[in-house]
C-alpha atoms as a PDB file:
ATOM      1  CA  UNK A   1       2.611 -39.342  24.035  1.00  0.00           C
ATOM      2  CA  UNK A   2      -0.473 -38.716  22.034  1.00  0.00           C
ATOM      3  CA  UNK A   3      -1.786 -36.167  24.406  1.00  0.00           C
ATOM      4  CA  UNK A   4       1.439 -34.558  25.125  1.00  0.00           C
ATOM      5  CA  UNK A   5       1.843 -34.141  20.548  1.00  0.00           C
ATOM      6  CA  UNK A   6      -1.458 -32.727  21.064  1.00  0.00           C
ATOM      7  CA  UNK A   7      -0.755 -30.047  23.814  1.00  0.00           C
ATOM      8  CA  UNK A   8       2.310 -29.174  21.716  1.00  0.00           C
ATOM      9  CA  UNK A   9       0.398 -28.268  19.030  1.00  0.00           C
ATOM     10  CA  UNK A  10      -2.200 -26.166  20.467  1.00  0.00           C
ATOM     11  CA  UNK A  11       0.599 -24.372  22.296  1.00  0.00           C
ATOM     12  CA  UNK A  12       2.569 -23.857  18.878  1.00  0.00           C
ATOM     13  CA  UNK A  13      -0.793 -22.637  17.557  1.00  0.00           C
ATOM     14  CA  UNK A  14      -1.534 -20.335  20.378  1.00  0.00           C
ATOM     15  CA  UNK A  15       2.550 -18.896  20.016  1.00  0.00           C
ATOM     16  CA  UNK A  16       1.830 -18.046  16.211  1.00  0.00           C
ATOM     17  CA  UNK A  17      -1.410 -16.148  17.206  1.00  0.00           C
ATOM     18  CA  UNK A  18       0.141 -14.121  19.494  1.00  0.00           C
ATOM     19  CA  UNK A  19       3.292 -13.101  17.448  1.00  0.00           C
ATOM     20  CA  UNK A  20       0.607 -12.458  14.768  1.00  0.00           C
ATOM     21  CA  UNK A  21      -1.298 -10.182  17.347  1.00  0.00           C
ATOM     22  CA  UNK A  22       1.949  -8.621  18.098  1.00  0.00           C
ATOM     23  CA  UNK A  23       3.026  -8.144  14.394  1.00  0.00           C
ATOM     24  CA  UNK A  24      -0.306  -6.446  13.988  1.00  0.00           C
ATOM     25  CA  UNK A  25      -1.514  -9.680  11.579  1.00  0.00           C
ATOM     26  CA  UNK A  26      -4.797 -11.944  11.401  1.00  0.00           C
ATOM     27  CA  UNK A  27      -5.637 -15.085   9.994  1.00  0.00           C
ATOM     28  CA  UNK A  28      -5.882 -14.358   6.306  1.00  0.00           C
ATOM     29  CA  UNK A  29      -6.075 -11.144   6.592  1.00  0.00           C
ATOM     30  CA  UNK A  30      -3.436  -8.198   5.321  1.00  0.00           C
ATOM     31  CA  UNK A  31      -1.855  -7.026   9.073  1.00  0.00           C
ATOM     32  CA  UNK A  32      -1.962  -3.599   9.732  1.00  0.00           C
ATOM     33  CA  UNK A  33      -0.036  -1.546   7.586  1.00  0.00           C
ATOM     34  CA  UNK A  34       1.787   0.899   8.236  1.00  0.00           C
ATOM     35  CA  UNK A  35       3.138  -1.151  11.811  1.00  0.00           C
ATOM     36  CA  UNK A  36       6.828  -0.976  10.772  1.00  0.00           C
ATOM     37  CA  UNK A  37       8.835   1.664   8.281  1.00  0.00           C
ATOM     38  CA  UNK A  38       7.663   4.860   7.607  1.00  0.00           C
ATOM     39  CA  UNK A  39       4.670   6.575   7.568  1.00  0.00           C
ATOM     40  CA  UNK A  40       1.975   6.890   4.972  1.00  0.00           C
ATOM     41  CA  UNK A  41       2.252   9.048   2.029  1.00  0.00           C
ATOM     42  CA  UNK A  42      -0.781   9.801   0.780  1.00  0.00           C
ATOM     43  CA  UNK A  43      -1.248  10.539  -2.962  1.00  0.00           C
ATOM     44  CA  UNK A  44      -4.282  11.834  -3.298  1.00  0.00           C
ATOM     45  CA  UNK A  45      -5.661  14.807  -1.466  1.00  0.00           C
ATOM     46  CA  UNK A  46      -9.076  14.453  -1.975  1.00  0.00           C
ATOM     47  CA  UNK A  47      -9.652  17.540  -3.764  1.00  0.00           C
ATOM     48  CA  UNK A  48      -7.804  17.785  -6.922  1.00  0.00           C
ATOM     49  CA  UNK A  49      -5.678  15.937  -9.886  1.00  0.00           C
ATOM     50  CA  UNK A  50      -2.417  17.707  -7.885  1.00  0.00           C
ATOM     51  CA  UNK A  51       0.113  15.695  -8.760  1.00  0.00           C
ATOM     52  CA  UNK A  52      -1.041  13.648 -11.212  1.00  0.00           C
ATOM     53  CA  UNK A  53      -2.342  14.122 -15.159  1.00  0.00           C
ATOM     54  CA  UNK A  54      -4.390  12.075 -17.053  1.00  0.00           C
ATOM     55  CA  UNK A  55      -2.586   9.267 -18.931  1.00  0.00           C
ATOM     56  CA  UNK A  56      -1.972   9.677 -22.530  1.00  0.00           C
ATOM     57  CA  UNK A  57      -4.341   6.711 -23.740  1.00  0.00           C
ATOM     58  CA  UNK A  58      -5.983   8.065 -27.224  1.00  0.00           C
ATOM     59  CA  UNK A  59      -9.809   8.813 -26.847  1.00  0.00           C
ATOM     60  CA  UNK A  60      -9.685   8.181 -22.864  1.00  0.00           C
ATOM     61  CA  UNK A  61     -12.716   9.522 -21.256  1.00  0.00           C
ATOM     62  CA  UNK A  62     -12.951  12.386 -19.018  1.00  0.00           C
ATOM     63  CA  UNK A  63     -10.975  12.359 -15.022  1.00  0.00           C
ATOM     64  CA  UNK A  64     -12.752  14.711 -12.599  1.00  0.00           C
ATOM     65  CA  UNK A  65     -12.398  14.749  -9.014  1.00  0.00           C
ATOM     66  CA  UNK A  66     -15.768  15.075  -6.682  1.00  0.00           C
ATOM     67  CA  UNK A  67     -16.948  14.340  -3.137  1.00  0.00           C
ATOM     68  CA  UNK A  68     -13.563  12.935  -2.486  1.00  0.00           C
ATOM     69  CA  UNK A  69     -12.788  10.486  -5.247  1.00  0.00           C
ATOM     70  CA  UNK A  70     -11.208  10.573  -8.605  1.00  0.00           C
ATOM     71  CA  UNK A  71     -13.788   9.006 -11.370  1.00  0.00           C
ATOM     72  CA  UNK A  72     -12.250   7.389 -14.453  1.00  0.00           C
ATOM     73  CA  UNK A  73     -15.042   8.141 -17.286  1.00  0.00           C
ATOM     74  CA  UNK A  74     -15.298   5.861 -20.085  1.00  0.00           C
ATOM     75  CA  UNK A  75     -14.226   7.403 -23.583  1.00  0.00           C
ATOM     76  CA  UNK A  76     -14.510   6.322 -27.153  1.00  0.00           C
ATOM     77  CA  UNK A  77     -10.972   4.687 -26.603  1.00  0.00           C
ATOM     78  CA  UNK A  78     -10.415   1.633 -24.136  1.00  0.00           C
ATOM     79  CA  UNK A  79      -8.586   3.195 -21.666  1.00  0.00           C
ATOM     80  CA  UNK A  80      -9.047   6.041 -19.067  1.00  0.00           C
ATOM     81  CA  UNK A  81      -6.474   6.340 -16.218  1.00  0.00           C
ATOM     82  CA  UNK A  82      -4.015   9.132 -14.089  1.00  0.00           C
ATOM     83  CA  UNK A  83      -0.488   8.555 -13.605  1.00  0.00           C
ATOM     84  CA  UNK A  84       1.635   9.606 -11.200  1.00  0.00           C
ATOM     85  CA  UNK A  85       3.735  13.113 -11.767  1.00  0.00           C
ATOM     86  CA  UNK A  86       5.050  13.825  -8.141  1.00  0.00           C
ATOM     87  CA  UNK A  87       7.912  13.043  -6.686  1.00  0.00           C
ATOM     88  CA  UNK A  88       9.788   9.521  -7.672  1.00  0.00           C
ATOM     89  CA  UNK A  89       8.580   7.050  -5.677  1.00  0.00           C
ATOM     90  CA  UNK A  90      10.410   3.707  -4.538  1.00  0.00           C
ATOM     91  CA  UNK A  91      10.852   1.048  -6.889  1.00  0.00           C
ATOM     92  CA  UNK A  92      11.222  -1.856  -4.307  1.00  0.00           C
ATOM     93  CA  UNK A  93      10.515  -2.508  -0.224  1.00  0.00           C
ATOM     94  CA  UNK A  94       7.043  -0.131  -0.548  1.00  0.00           C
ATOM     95  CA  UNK A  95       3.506  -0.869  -0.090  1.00  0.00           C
ATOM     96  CA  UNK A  96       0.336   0.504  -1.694  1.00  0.00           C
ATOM     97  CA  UNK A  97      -3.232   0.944  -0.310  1.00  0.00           C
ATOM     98  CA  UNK A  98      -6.424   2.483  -2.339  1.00  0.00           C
ATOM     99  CA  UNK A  99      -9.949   2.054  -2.446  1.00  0.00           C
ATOM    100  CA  UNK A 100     -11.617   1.372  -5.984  1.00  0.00           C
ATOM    101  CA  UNK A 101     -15.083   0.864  -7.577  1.00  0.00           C
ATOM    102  CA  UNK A 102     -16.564   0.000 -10.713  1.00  0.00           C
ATOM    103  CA  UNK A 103     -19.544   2.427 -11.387  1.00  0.00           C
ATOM    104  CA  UNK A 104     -20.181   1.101 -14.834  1.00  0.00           C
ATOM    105  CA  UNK A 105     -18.620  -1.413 -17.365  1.00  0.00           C
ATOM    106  CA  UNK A 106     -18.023  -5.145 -17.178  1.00  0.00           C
ATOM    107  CA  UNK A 107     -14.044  -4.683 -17.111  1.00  0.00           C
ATOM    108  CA  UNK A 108     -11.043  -4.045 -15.253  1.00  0.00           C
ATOM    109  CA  UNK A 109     -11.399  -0.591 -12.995  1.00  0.00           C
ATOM    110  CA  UNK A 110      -8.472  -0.064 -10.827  1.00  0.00           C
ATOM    111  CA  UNK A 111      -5.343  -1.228 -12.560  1.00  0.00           C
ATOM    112  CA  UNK A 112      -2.395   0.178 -10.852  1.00  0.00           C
ATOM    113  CA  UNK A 113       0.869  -0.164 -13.160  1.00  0.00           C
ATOM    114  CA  UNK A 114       3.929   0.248 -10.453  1.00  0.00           C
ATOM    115  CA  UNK A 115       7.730  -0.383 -10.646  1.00  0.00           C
ATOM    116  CA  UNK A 116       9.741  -3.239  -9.540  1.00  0.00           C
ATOM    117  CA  UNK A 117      13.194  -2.237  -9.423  1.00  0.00           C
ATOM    118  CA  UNK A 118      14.158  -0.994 -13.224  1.00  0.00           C
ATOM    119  CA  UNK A 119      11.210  -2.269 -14.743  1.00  0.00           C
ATOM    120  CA  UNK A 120       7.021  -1.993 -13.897  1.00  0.00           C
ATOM    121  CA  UNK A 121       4.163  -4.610 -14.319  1.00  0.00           C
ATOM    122  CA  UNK A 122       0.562  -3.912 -13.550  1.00  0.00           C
ATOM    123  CA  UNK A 123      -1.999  -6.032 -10.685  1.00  0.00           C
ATOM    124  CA  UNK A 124      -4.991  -6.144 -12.760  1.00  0.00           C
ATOM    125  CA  UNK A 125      -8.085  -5.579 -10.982  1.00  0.00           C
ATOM    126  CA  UNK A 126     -11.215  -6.931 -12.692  1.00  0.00           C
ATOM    127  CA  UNK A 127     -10.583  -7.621 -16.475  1.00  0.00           C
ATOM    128  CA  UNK A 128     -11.391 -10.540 -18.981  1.00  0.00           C
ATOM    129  CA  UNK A 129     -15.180  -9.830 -18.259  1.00  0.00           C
ATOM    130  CA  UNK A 130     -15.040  -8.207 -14.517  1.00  0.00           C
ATOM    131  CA  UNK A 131     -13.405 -11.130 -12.303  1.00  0.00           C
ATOM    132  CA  UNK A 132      -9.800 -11.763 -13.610  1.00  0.00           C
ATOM    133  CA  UNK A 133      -7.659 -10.831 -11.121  1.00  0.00           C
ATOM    134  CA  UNK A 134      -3.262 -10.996 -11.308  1.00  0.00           C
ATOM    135  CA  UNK A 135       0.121  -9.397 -12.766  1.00  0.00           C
ATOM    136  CA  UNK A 136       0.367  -8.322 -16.330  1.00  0.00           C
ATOM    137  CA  UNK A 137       3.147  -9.520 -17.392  1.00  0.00           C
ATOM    138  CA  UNK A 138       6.234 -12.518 -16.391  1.00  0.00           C
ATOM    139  CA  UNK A 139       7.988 -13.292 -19.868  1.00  0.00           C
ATOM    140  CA  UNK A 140       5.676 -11.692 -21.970  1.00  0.00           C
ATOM    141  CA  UNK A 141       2.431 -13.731 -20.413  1.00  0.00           C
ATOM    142  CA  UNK A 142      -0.526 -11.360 -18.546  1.00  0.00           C
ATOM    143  CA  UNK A 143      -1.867 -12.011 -16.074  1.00  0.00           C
ATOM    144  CA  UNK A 144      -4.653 -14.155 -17.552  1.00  0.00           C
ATOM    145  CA  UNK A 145      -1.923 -16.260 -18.909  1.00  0.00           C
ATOM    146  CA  UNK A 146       0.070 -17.188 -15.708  1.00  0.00           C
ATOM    147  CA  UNK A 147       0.358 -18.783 -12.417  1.00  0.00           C
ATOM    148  CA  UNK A 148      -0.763 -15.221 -10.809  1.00  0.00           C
ATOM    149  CA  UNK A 149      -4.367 -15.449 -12.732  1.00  0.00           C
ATOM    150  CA  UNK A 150      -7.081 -15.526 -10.401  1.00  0.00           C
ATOM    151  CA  UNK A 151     -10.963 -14.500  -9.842  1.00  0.00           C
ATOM    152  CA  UNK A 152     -12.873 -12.896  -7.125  1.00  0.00           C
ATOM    153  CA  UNK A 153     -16.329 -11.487  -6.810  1.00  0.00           C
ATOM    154  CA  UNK A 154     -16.016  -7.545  -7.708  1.00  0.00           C
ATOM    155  CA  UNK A 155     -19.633  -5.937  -6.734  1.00  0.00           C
ATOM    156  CA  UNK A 156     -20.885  -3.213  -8.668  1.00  0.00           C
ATOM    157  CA  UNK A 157     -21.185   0.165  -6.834  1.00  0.00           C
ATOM    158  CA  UNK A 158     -19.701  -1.470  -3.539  1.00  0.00           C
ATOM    159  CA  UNK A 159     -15.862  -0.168  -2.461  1.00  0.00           C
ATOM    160  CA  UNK A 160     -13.138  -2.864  -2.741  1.00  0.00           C
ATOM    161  CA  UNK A 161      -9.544  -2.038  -0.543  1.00  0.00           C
ATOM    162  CA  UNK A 162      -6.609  -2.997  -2.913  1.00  0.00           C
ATOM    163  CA  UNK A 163      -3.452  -3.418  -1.142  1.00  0.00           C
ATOM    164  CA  UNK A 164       0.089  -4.244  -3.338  1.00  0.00           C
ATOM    165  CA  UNK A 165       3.413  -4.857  -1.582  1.00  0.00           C
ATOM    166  CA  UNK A 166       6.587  -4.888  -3.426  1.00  0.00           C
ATOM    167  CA  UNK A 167       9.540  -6.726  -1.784  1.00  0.00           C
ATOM    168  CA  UNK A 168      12.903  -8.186  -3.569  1.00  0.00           C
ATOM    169  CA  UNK A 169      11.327 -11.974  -3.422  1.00  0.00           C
ATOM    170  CA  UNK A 170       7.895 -11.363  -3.560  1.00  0.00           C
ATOM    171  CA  UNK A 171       5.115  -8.993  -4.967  1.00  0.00           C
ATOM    172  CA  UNK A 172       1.799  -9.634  -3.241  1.00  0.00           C
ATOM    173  CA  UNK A 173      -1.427  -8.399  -3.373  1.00  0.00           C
ATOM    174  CA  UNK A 174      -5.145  -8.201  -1.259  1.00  0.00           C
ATOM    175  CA  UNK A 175      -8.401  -7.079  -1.684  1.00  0.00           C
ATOM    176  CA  UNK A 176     -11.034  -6.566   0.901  1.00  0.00           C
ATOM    177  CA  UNK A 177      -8.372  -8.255   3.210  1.00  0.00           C
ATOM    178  CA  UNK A 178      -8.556 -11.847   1.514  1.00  0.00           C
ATOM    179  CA  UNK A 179      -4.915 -12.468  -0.338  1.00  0.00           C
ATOM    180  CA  UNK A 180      -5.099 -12.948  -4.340  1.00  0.00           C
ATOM    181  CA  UNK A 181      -1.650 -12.678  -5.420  1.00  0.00           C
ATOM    182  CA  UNK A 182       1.546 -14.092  -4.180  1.00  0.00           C
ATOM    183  CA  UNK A 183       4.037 -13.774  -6.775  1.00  0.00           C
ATOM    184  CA  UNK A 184       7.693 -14.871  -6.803  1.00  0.00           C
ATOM    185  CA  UNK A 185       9.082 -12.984 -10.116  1.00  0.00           C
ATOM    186  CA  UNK A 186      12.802 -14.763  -9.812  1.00  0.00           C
ATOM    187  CA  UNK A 187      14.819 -14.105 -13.007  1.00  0.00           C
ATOM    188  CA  UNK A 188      11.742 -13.492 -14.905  1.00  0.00           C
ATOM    189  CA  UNK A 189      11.036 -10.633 -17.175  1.00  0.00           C
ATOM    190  CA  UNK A 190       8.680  -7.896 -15.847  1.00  0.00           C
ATOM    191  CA  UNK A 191       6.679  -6.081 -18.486  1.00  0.00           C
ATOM    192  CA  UNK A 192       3.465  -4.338 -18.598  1.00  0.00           C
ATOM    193  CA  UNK A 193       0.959  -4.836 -21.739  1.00  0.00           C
ATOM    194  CA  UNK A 194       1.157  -1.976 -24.443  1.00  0.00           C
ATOM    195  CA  UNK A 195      -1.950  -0.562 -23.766  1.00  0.00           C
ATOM    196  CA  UNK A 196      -1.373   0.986 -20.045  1.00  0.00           C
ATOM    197  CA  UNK A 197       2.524   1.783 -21.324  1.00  0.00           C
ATOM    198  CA  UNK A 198       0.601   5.484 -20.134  1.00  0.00           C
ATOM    199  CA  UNK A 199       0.177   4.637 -16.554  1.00  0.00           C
ATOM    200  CA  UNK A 200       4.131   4.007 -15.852  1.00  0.00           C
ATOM    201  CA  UNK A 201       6.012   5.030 -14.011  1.00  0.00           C
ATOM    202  CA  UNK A 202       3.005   4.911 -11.237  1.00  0.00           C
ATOM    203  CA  UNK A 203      -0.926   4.948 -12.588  1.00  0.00           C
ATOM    204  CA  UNK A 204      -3.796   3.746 -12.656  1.00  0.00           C
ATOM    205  CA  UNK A 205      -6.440   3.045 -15.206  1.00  0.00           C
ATOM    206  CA  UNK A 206     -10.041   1.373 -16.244  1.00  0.00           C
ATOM    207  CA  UNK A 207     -10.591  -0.471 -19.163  1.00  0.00           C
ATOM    208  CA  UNK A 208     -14.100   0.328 -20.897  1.00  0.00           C
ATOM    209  CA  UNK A 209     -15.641   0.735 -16.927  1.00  0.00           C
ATOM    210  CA  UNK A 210     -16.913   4.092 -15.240  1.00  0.00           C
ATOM    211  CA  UNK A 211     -14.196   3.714 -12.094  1.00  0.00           C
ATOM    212  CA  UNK A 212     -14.034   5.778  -8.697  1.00  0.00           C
ATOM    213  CA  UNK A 213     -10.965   5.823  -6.855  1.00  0.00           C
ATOM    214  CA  UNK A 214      -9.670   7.428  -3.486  1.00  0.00           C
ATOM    215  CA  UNK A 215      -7.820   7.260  -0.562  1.00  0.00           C
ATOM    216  CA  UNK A 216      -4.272   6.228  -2.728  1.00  0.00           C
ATOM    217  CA  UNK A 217      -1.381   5.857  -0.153  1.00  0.00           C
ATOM    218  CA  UNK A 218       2.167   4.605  -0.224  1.00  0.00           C
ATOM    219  CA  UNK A 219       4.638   3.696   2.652  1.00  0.00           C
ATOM    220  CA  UNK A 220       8.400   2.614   2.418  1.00  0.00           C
ATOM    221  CA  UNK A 221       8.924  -0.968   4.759  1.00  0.00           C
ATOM    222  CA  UNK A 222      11.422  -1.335   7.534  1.00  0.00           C
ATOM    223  CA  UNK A 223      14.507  -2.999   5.986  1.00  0.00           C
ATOM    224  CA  UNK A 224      13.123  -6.755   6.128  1.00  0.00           C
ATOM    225  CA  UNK A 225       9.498  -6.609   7.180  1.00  0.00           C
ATOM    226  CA  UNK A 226       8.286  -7.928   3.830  1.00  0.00           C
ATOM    227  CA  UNK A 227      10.400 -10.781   4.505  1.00  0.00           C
ATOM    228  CA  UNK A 228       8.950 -11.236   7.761  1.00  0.00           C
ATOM    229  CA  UNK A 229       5.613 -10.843   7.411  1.00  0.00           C
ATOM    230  CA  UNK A 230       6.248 -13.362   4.557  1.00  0.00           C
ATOM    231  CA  UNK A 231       7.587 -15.781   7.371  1.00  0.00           C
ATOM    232  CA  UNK A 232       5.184 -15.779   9.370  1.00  0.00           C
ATOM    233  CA  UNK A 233       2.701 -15.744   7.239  1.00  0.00           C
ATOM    234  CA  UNK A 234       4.460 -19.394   6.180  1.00  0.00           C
ATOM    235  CA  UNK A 235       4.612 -20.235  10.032  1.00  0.00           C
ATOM    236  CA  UNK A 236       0.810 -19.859  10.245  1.00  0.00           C
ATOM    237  CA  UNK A 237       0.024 -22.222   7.628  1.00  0.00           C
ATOM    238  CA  UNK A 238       1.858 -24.766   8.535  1.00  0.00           C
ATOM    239  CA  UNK A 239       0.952 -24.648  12.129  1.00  0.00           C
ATOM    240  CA  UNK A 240      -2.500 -24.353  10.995  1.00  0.00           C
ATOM    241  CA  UNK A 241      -1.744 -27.533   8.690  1.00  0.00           C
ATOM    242  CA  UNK A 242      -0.607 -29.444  11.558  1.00  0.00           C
ATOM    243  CA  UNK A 243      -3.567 -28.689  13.939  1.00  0.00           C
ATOM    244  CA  UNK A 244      -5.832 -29.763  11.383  1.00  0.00           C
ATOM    245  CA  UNK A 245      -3.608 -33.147  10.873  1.00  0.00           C
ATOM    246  CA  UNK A 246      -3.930 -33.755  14.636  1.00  0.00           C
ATOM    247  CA  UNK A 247      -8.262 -33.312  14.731  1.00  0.00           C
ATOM    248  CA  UNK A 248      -8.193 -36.294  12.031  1.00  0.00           C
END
């Protein structure tokens, strides 16, 4: 009976990495976007502000665009950043990917403030000293005040891939392919924090930090994928759960 538990197991385990290889996902890891719904937009052509304008924070430092990448210069003010002046873009079901580094500075470098439904919060990237990491704000608490604060290991000078998706249950977020934020809003209020009011409807900004950015994309999902990539995502972990039950 033992054996037969055993077999099960590995064979559940071996099910959930093929749908996973099928669904374009890996073990921790984000999937392959852009699998299901529509194509990517991209936002940035690599050659000028077009677009976008600088956000209205007072004293921001200068924006220039060179050698592919928009750099956020640090002003006398806290806050440089660029929001969005294109077309609107969706409010729920979409997914963002960009690429962001801090050149200089010991804060947060690649804040992107985005909507969810009728209102907009903001995945901080880096602030409280360079490591604090999670959504600004659920009733009125940022993101270093609720169950979305985390840390990870930003590296000077070294490229980190950001990638947000906005679904009706969940707002999620990765960087360098390692998940960070899993967020599950409910009835809560959404707000952002008064000083990057600038970057809405769609921006992003650097607090006090020299910041490059680039390669800024968006893609609508397939009606549901969020919710299934959620599910399986679930369905890994507990499989993997179980397989580690079984080797004790």
């Amino acid at each position: 009976m033992g054996a037969q538990l055993h077999a099960g197991r590995w064979a559940a385990l071996l099910a959930a990495a093929l749908a996973m290889a099928a669904a374009g996902c890996g073990t921790g890891g984000e999937g392959t976007p852009g699998a299901a719904g529509e194509k990517w937009l991209d936002l940035f052509d690599g050659k000028s502000l077009a677009r976008w304008k600088v956000s209205h924070f007072e004293d921001h430092g200068p924006v220039t665009v060179r050698d592919g990448q928009i750099v956020l210069g640090a002003g006398s003010g806290p806050i440089t950043g660029i929001t969005w002046t294109g077309d609107p873009l969706p409010d729920m079901d979409y997914e963002v990917t960009f690429e962001a580094m801090r050149l200089a500075g010991s804060d947060f470098f690649g804040t992107i403030t985005f909507p969810v439904f009728d209102s907009y919060c903001s995945l901080v990237l880096g602030g409280w000293g360079g490591e604090v990491v999670g959504i600004s704000s659920f009733d009125g608490n940022d993101a270093v005040n609720n169950e979305t604060c985390t840390t990870y290991p930003f590296q000077e000078k070294r490229w980190h891939h950001v990638r947000l998706r906005v679904t009706p249950k969940y707002i999620d977020a990765w960087i360098d392919g390692k998940q960070v934020v899993e967020a599950e809003p409910g009835d809560r209020k959404i707000s952002v924090r008064e000083e990057v009011e600038g970057s809405k409807p769609f921006g992003l900004s650097a607090w006090r930090t020299e910041a490059a950015l680039r390669a800024v994309r968006i893609r609508r999902l397939a009606p549901g994928e969020g919710a299934a990539q959620q599910q399986t995502s679930a369905e890994q972990q507990q499989t993997s759960a179980d397989v580690a039950d079984d080797r004790r």
